[in-house]
C-alpha atoms as a PDB file:
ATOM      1  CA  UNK A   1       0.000   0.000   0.000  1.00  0.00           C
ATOM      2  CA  UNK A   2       1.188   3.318  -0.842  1.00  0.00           C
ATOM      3  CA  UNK A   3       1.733   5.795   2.032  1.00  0.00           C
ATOM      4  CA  UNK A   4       1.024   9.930   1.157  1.00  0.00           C
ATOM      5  CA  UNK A   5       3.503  12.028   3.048  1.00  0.00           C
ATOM      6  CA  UNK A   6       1.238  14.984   3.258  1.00  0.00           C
ATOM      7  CA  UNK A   7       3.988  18.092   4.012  1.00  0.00           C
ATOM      8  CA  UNK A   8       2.587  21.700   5.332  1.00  0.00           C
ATOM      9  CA  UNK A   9       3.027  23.923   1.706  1.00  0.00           C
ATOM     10  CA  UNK A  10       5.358  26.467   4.208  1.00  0.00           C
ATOM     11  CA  UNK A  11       7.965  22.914   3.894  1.00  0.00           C
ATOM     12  CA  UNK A  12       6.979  22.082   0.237  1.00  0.00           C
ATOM     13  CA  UNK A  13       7.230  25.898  -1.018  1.00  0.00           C
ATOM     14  CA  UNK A  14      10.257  27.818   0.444  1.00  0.00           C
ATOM     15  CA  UNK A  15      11.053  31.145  -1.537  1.00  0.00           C
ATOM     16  CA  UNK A  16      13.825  32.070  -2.461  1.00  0.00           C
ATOM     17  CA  UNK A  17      14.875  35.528  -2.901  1.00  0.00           C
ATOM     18  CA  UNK A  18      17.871  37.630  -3.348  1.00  0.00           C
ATOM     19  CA  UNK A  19      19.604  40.313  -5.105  1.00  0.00           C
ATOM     20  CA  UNK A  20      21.519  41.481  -7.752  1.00  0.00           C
ATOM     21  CA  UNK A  21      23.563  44.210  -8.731  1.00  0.00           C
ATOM     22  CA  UNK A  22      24.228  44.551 -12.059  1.00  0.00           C
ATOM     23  CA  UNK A  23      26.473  46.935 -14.780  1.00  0.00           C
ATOM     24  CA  UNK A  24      26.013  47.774 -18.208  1.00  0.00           C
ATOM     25  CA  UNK A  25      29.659  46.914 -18.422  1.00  0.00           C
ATOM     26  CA  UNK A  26      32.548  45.471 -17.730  1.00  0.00           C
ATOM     27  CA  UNK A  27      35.262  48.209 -18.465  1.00  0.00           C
ATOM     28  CA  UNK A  28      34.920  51.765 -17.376  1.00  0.00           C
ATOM     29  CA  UNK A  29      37.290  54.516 -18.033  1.00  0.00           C
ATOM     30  CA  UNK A  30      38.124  57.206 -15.462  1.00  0.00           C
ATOM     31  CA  UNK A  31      35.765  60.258 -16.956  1.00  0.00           C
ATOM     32  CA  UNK A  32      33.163  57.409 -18.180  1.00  0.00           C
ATOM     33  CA  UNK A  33      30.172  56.412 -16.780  1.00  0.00           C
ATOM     34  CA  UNK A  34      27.976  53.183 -16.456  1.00  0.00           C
ATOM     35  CA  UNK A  35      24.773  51.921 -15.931  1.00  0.00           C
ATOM     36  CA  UNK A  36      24.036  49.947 -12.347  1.00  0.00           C
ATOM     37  CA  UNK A  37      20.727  48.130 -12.042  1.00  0.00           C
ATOM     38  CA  UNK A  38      20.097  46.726  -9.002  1.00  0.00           C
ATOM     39  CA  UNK A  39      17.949  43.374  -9.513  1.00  0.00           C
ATOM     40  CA  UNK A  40      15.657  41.981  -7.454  1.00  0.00           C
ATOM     41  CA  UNK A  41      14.963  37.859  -8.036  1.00  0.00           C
ATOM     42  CA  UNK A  42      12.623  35.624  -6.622  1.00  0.00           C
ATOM     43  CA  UNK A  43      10.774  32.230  -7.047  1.00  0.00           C
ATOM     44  CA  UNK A  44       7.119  34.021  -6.499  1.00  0.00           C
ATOM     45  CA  UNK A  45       5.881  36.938  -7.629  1.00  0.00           C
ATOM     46  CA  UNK A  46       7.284  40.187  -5.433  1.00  0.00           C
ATOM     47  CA  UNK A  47       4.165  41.387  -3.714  1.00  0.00           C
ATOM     48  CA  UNK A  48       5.741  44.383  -1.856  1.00  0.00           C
ATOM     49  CA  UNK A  49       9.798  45.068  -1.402  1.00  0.00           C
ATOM     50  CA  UNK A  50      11.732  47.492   1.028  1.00  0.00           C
ATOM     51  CA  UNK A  51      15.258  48.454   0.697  1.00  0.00           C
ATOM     52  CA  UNK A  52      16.974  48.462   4.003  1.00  0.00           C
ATOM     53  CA  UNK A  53      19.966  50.002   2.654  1.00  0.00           C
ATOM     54  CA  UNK A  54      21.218  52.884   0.648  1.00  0.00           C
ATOM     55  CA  UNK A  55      23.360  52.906  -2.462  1.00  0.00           C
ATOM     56  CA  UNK A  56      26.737  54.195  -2.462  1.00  0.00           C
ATOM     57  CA  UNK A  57      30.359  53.772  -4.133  1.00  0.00           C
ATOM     58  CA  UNK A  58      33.052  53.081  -1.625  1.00  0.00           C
ATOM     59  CA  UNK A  59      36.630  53.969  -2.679  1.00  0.00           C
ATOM     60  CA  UNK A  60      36.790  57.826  -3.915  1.00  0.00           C
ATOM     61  CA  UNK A  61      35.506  60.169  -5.815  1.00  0.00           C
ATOM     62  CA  UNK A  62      32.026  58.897  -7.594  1.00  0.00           C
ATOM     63  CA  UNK A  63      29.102  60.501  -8.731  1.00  0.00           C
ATOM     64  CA  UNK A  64      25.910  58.960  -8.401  1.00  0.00           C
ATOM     65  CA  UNK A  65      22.721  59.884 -10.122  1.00  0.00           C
ATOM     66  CA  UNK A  66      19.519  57.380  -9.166  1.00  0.00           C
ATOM     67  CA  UNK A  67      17.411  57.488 -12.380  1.00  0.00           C
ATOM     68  CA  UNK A  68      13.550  57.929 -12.297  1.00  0.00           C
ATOM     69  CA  UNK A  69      12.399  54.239 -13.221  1.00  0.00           C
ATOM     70  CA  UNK A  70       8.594  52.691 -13.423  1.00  0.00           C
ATOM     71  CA  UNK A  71       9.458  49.515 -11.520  1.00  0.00           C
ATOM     72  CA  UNK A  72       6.146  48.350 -12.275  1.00  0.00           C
ATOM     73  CA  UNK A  73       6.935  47.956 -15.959  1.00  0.00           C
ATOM     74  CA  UNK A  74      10.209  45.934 -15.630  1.00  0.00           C
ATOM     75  CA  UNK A  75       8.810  42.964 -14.054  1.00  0.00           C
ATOM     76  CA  UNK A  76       9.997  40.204 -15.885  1.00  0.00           C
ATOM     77  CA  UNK A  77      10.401  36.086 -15.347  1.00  0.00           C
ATOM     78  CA  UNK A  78      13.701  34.699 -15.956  1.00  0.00           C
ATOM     79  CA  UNK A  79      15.568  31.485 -16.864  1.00  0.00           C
ATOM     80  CA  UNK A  80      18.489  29.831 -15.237  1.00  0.00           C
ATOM     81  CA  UNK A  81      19.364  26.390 -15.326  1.00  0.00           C
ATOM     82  CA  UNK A  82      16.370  24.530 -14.294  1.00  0.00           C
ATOM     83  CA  UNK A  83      14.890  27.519 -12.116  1.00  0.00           C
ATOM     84  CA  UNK A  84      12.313  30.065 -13.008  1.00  0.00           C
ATOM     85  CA  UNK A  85      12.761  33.787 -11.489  1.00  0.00           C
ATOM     86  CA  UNK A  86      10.317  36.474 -11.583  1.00  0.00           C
ATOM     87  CA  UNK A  87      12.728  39.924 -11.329  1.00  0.00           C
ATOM     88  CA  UNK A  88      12.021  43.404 -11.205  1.00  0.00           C
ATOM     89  CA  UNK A  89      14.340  45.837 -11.518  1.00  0.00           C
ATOM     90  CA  UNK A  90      14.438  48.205  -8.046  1.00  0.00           C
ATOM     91  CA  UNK A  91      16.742  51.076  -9.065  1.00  0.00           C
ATOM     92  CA  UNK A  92      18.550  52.045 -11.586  1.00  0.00           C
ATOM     93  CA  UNK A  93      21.938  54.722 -10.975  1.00  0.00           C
ATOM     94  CA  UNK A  94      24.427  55.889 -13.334  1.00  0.00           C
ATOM     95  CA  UNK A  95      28.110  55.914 -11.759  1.00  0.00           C
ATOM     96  CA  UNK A  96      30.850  58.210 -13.015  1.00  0.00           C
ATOM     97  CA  UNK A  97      33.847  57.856 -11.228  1.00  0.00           C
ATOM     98  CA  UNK A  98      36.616  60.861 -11.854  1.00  0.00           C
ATOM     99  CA  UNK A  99      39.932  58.669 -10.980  1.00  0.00           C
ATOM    100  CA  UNK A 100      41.299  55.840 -11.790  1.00  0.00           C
ATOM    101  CA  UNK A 101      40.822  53.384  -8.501  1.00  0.00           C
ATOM    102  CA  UNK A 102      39.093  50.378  -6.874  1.00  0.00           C
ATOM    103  CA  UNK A 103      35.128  51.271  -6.514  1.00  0.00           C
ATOM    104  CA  UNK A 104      32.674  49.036  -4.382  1.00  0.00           C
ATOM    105  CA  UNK A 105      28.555  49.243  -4.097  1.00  0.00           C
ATOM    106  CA  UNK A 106      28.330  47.449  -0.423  1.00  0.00           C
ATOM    107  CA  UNK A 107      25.937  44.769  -0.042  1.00  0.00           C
ATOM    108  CA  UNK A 108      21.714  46.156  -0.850  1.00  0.00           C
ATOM    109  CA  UNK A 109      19.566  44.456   1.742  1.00  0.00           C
ATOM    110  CA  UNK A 110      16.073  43.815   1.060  1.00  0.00           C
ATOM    111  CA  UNK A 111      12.850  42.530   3.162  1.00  0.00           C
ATOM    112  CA  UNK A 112      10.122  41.636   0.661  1.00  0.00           C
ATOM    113  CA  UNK A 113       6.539  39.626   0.167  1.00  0.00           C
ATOM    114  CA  UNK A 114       6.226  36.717  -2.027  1.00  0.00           C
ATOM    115  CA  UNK A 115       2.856  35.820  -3.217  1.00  0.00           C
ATOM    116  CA  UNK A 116       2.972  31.590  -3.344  1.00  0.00           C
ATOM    117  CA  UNK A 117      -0.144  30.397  -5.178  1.00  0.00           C
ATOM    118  CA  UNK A 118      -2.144  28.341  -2.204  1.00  0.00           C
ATOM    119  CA  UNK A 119      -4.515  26.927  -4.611  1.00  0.00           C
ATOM    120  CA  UNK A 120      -5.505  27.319  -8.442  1.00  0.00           C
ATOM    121  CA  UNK A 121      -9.028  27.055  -9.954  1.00  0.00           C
ATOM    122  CA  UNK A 122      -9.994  25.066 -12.684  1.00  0.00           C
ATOM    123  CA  UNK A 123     -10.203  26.599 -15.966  1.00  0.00           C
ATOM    124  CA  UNK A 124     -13.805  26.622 -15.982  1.00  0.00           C
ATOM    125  CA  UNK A 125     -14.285  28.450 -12.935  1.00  0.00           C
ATOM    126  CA  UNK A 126     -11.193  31.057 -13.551  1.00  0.00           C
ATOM    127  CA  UNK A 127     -13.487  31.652 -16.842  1.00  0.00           C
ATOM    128  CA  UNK A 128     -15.877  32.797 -14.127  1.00  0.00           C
ATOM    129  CA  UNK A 129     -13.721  34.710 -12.497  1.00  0.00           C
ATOM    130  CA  UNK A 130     -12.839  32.832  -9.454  1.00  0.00           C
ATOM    131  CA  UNK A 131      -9.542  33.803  -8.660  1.00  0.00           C
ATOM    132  CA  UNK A 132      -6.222  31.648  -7.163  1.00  0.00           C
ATOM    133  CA  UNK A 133      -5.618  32.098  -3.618  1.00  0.00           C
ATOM    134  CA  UNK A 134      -2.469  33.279  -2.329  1.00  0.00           C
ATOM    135  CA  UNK A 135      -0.712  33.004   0.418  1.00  0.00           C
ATOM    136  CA  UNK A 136       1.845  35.766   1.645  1.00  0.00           C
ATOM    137  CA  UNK A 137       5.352  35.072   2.414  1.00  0.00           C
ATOM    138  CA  UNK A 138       7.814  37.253   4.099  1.00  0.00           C
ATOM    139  CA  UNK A 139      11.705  36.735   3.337  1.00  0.00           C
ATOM    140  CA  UNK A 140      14.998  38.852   2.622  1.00  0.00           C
ATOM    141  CA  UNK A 141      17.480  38.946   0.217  1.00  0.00           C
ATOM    142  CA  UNK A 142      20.904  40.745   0.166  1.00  0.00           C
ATOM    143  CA  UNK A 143      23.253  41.154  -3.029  1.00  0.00           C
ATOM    144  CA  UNK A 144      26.788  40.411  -2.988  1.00  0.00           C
ATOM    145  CA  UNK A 145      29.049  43.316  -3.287  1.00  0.00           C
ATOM    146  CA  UNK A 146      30.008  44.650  -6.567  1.00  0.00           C
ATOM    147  CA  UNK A 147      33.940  46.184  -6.785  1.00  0.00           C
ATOM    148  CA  UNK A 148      34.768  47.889 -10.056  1.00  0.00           C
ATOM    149  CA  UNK A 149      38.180  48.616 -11.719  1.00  0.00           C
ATOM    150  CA  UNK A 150      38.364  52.285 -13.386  1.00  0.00           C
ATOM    151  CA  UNK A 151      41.656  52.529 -15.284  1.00  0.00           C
ATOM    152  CA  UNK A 152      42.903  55.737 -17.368  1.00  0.00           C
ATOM    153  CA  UNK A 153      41.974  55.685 -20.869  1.00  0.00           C
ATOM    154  CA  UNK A 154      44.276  54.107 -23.336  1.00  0.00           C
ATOM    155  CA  UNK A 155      46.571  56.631 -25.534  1.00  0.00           C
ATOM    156  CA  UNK A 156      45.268  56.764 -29.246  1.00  0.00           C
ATOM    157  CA  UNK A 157      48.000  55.944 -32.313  1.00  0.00           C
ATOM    158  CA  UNK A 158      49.480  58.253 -34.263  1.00  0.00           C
ATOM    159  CA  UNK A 159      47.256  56.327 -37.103  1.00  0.00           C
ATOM    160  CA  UNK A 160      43.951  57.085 -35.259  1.00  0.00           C
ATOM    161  CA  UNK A 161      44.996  60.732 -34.712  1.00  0.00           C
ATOM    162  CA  UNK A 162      45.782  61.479 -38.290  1.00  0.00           C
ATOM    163  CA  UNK A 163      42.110  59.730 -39.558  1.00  0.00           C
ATOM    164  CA  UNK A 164      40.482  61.691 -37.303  1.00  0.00           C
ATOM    165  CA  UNK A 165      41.858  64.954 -38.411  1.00  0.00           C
ATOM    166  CA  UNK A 166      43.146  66.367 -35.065  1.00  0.00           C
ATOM    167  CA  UNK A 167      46.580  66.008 -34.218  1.00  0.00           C
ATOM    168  CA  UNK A 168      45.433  66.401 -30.320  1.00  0.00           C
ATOM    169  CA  UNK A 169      45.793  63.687 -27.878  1.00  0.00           C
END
């Protein structure tokens, strides 16, 4: 005779969350700047998220500009490997650093509310408009901190000087 091992869904369902900071490139010249999205992921949709952190850029002189973002519209769901995230993008900053130099964005903490599906309709009665019910889960998620290189941009050749018609450096 088969046995059932019937599990509480809090044991079956355990979200996982956590963060991401992310550039719009790998190599940044001193006088540049860069894009730095910071990413939430998780394995349920985000129902409400709180930074408990601010952003900043350890390690000289940086400026930061946070950019004016609808998070609403870059929710997204995600691949990797055999896991399916749903992400939303939290902030978005650029970063100009001035000197050449080791940067770091310390660790973003988060607190945040997953919505886990409790139970899911048939189709004929979502066709009637009976909704899933959910059931709210509370977790938090950090990022790992993100260090940066800036290095002085490279010298141009005598070549590239004379095709772009400026004999300045």
């Amino acid at each position: 005779m088969l046995a059932l091992l019937l599990l509480p869904l809090s044991v079956c369902a355990k979200g996982t969350f956590f963060v991401r900071i992310m550039p719009d490139r790998n190599t940044l010249y001193a006088g540049d700047s860069m894009l730095v999205s910071v990413v939430l992921y998780a394995s349920a949709p985000i129902a409400k998220a709180e930074c408990t952190t601010n952003f900043s850029i350890k390690g000289g002189n940086c400026g930061v500009r946070k950019l004016n973002i609808n998070r609403d519209a870059t929710a997204n769901r995600v691949r990797e490997g055999q896991n399916i995230y749903y992400t939303l993008v939290w902030n978005q900053y650029v970063v100009a650093p001035t000197k050449t130099g080791r940067y770091t964005v310390p660790t973003q903490k988060f607190k945040a509310t997953l919505q886990q599906v409790e139970s899911m309709p048939d189709l004929f009665d979502q066709m009637m408009g009976i909704t899933p019910k959910y059931r709210e889960e509370k977790v938090i998620g950090t990022s790992e901190p993100y260090t940066f290189e800036v290095t002085s941009k490279p010298l141009r050749s005598t070549q590239e000087m004379m095709r772009s018609g400026t004999g300045v450096l």
